[in-house]
Protein backbone atom coordinates (compact mmCIF):
# COMPACT_ATOMS: atom_id res chain seq x y z
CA UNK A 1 0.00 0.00 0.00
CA UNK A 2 3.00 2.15 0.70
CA UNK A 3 4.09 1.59 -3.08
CA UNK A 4 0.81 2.73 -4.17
CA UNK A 5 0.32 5.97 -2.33
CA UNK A 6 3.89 6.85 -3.62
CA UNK A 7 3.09 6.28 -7.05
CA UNK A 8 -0.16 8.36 -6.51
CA UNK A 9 2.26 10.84 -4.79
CA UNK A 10 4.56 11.09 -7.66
CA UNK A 11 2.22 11.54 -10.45
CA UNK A 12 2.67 14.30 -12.87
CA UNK A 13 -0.81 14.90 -12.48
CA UNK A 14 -2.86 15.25 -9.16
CA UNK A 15 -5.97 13.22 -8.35
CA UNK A 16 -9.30 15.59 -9.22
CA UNK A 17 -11.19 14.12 -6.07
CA UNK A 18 -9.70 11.40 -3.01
CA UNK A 19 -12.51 9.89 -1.98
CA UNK A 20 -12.30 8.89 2.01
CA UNK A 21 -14.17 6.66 3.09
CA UNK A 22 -14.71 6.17 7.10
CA UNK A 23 -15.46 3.73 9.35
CA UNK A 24 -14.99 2.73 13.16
CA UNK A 25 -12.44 0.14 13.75
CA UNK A 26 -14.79 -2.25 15.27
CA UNK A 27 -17.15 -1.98 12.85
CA UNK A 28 -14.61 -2.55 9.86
CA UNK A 29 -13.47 -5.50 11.98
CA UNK A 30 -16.89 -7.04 12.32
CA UNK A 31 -17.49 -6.26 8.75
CA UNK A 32 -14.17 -8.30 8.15
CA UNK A 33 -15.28 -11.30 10.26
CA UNK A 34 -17.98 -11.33 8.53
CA UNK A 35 -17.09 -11.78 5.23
CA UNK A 36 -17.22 -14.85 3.15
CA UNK A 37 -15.84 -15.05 -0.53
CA UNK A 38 -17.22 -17.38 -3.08
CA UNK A 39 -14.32 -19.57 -4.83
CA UNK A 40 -15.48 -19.58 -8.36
CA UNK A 41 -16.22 -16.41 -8.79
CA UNK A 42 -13.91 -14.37 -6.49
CA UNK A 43 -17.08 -12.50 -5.15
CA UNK A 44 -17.39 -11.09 -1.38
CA UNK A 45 -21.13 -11.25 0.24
CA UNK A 46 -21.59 -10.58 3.89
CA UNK A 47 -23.06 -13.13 6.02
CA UNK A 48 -25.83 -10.74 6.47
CA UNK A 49 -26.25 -11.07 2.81
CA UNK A 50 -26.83 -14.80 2.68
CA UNK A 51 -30.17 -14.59 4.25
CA UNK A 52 -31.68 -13.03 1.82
CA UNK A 53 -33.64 -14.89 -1.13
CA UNK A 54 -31.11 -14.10 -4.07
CA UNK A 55 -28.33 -16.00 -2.63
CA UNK A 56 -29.07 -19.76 -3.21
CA UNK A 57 -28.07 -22.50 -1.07
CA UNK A 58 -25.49 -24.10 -3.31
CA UNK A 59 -23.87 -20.44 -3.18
CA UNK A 60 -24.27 -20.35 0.78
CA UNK A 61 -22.66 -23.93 0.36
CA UNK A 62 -19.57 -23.07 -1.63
CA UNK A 63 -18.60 -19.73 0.34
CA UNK A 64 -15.57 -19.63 2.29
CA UNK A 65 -13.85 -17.30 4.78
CA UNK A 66 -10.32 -16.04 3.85
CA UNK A 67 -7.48 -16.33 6.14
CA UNK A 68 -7.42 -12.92 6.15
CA UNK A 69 -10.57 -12.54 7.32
CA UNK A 70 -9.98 -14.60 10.42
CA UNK A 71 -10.73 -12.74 13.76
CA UNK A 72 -7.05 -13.36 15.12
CA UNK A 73 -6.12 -11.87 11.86
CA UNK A 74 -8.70 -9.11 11.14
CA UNK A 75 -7.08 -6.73 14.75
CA UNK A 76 -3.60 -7.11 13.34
CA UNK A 77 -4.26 -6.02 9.91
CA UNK A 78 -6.29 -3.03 10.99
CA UNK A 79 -3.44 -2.26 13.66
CA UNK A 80 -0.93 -2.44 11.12
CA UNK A 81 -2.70 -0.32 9.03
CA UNK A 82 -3.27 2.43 11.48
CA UNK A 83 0.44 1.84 12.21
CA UNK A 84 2.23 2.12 8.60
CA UNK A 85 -0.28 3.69 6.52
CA UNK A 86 -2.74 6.18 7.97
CA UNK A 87 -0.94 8.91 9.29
CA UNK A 88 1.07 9.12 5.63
CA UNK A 89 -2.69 9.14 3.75
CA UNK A 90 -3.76 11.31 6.91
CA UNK A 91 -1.18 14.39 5.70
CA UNK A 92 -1.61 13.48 1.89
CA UNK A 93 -5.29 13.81 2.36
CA UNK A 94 -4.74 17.58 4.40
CA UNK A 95 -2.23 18.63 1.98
CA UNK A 96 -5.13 18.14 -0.87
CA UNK A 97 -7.52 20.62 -1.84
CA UNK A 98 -10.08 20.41 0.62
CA UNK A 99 -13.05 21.33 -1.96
CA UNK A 100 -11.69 18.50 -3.39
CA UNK A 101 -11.70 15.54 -0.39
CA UNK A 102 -14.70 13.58 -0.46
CA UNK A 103 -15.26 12.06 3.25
CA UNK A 104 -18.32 9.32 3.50
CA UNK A 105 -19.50 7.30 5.74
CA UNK A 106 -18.79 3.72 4.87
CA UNK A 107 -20.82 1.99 7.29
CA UNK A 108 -24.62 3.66 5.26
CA UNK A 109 -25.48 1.20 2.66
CA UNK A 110 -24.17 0.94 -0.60
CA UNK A 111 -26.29 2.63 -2.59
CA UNK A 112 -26.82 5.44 -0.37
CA UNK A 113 -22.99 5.83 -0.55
CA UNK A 114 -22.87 5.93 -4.28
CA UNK A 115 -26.00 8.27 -4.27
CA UNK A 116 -24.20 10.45 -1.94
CA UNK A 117 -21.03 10.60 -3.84
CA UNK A 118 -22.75 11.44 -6.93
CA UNK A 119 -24.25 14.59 -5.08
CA UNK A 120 -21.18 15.53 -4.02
CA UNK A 121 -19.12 14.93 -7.15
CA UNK A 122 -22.14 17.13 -9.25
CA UNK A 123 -21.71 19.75 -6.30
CA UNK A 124 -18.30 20.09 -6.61
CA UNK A 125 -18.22 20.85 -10.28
């Protein structure tokens, strides 16, 4: 990640817009735990998700959780990334134009997310 904010960094061009989005550690954590991927298609669903009648039971059947995604696993990799990475994206994010840094809240649902970014991308133009 490190690489990739220094490439961003190091552009000849600036980004128009960095979207932020922002969410509680335990929340992203639970999230995390939370989340199963299916195999053959590389897709994420939440286990909230497999309730619902457009996930069929072969699908609920064939999801797995990634290591990654393990609770013992989940705390580190959020610590780490509070450690290494988001007091760097913390100063590259003030040092942008503020008209220009898009903060949402990633815990509303998707779509309101998108809707909300949309508003604020026409607004800003």
């Amino acid at each position: 990640m490190a690489d990739q904010l220094d490439l961003v960094k190091n552009l000849p061009l600036i980004p128009d817009f960095i979207i932020n989005l922002k969410i509680p550690d335990k929340d992203l954590e639970k999230r995390r735990c939370e989340q199963r991927v299916d195999p053959l298609t590389d897709t994420c669903t939440q286990r909230e998700e497999e309730e619902r009648e457009e996930i069929t039971p072969e699908l609920v059947a064939r999801l797995v959780t990634r290591p990654e995604d393990l609770p013992q696993n989940v705390a580190s990799s959020i610590k780490k990334y509070r450690d290494m990475m988001l007091r760097t994206l913390e100063d590259y994010m003030a040092d942008h134009d503020q008209q220009r840094l898009i903060e949402l809240d990633g815990n509303e649902n998707p779509k309101v997310v998108f809707k909300s970014l949309m508003m604020k991308l026409t607004l800003s133009n």
